[in-house]
Protein backbone atom coordinates (compact mmCIF):
# COMPACT_ATOMS: atom_id res chain seq x y z
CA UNK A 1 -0.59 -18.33 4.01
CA UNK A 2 -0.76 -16.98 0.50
CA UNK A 3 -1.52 -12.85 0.92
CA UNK A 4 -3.85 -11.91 -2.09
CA UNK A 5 -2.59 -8.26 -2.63
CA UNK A 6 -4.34 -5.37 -4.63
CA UNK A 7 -1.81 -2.45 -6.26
CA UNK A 8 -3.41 0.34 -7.02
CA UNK A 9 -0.72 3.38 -9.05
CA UNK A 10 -1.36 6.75 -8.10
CA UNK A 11 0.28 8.83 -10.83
CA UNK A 12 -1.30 12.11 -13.02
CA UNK A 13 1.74 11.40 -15.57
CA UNK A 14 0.88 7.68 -15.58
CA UNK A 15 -2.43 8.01 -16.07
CA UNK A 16 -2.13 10.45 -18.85
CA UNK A 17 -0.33 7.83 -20.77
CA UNK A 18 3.17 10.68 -20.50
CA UNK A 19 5.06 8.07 -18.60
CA UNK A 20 5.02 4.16 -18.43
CA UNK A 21 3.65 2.83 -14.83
CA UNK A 22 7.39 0.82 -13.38
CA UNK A 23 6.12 1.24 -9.97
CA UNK A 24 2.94 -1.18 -9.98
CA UNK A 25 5.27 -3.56 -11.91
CA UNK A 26 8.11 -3.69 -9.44
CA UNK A 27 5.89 -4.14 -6.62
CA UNK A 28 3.93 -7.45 -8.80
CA UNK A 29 7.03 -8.76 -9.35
CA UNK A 30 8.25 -8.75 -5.39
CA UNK A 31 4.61 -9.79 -4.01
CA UNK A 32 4.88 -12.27 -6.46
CA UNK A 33 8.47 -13.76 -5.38
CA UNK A 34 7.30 -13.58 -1.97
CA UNK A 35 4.49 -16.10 -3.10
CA UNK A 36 1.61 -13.65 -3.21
CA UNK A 37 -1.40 -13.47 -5.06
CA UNK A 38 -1.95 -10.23 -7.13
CA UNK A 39 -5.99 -9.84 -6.85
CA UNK A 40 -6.10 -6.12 -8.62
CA UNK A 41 -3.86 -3.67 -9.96
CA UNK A 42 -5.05 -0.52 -11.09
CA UNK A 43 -3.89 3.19 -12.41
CA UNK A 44 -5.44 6.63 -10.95
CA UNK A 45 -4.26 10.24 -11.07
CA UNK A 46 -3.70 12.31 -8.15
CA UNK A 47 -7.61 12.70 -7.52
CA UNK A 48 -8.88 12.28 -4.38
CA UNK A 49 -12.29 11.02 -5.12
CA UNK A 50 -11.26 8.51 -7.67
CA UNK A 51 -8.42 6.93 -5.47
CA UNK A 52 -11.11 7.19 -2.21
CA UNK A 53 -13.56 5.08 -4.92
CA UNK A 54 -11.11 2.59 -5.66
CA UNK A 55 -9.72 2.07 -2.47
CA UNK A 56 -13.46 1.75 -0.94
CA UNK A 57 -14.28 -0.84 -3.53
CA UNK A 58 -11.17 -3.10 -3.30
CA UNK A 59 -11.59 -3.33 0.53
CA UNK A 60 -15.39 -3.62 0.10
CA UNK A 61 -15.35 -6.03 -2.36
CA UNK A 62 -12.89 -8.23 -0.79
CA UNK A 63 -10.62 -8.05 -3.88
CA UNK A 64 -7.32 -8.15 -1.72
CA UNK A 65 -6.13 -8.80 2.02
CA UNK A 66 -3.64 -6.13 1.37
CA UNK A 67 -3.85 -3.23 -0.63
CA UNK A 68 -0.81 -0.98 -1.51
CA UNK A 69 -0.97 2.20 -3.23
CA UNK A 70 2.28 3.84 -5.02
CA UNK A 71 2.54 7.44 -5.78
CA UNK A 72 1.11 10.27 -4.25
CA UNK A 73 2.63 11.01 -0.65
CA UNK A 74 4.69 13.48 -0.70
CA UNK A 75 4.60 17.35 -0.65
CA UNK A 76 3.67 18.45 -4.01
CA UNK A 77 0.00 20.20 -4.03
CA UNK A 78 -1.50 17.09 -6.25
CA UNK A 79 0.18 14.51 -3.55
CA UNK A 80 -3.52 13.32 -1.79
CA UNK A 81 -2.88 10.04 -1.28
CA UNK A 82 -2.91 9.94 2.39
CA UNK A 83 -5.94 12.22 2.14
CA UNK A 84 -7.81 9.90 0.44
CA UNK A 85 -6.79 7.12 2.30
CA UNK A 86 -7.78 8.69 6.04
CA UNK A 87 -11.47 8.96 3.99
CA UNK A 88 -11.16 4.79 3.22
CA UNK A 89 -9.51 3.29 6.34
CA UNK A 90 -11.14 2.73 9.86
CA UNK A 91 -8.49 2.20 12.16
CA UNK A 92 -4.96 3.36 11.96
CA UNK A 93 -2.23 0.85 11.65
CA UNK A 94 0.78 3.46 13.01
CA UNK A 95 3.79 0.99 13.67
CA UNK A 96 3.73 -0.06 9.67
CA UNK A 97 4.01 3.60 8.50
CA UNK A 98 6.50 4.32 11.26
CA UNK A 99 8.56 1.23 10.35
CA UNK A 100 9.01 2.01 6.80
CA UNK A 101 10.01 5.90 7.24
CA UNK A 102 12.20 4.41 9.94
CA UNK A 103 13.75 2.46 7.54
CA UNK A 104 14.09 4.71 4.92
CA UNK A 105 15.78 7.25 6.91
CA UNK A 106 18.58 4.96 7.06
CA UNK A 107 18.69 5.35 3.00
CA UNK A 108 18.09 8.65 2.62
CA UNK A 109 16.99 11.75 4.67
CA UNK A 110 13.99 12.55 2.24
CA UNK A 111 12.17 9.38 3.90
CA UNK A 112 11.14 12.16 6.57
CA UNK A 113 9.18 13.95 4.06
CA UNK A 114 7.09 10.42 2.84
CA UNK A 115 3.54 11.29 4.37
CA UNK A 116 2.35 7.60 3.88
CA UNK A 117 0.05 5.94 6.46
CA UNK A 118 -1.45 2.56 6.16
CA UNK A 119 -4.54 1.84 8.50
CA UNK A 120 -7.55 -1.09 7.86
CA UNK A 121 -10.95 -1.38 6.38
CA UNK A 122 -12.88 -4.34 7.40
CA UNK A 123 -11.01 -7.27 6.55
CA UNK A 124 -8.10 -5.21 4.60
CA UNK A 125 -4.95 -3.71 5.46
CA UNK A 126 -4.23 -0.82 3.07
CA UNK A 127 -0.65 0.82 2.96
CA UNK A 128 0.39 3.67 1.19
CA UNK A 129 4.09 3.37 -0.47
CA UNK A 130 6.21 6.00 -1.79
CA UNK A 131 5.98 6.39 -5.89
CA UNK A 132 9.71 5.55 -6.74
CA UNK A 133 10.03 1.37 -7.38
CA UNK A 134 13.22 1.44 -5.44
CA UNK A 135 11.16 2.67 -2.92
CA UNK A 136 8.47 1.23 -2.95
CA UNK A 137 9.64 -2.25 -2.70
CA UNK A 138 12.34 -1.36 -0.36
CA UNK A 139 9.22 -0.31 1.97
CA UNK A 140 7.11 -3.05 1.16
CA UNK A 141 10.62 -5.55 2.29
CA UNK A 142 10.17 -3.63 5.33
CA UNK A 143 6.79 -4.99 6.42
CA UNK A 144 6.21 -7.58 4.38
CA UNK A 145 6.74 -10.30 7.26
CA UNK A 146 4.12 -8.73 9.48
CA UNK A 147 1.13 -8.41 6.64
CA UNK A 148 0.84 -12.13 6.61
CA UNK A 149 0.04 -12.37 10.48
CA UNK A 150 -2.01 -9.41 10.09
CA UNK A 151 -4.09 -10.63 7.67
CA UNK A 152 -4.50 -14.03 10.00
CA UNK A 153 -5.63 -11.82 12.95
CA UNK A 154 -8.09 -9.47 11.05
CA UNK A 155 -9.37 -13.00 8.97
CA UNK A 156 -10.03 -14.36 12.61
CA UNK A 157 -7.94 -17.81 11.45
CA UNK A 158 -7.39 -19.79 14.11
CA UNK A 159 -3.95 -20.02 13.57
CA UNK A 160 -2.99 -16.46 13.80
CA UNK A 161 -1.96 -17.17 17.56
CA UNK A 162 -0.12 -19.99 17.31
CA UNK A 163 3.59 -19.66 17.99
CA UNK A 164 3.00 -16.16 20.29
């Protein structure tokens, strides 16, 4: 199954043109060795409403099965991503978010301070990702062999059972 995946940069810097988006880029280039489709990208700052918008419109739309923000889940004051997200998603997806700090805590302690959740909106599973690339991707690795199957059982394929 190809996964048609949406990336959507959360980054003040970024989107003031300060600072060069490598995030969104390193996560294209490992959806796309993993044989996905990339659907949408996009850039936002640390705003609330506008990454709520996006995120609504994306899943909405049906742009992507998947979409993955970067940036905006830590502690600093602007950080909101999760915020926004809780505002988009209607049902929780726990065990991904779990899985990746889980993960990262094996790296580095500061995975215990990601506040990234990932959760589901209609047809879409969205998934927030830390904002460094290394990170990112290394948390996208993490999960990356479930998304397919959940995309399956949210799509209602008839295959999404077979082999279980």
């Amino acid at each position: 199954m190809v996964v048609r995946i949406g990336i959507l940069t959360i980054s003040d810097r970024s989107a003031r043109g300060e600072r060069p988006d490598v995030s969104g880029p390193a996560l294209e280039e490992a959806a796309k060795a993993w044989g996905w489709q990339v659907t949408c990208k996009g850039l936002t700052p640390d705003d609330l409403a506008m990454i709520r918008d996006t995120l609504t419109l994306w899943a909405d739309t049906d742009k992507a099965d998947v979409i993955v923000t970067t940036g905006g889940t830590g502690f600093a004051p602007r950080d909101v991503t999760p915020e926004a997200t809780r505002l988009v998603i209607e049902r929780e997806a726990p065990g991904l978010a779990e899985a990746m700090r889980a993960a990262s805590f094996q790296i580095t302690p500061h995975a215990m301070l990601s506040r990234g959740l990932a959760g589901i909106r209609k047809r879409t599973v969205l998934v927030n990702l830390p904002g460094s690339p290394k990170a990112a991707v290394e948390n996208l690795r993490v999960i990356a062999a479930a998304l397919p199957h959940a995309v399956q059982l949210l799509r209602e394929d008839p295959q999404a059972e077979r082999g279980h």
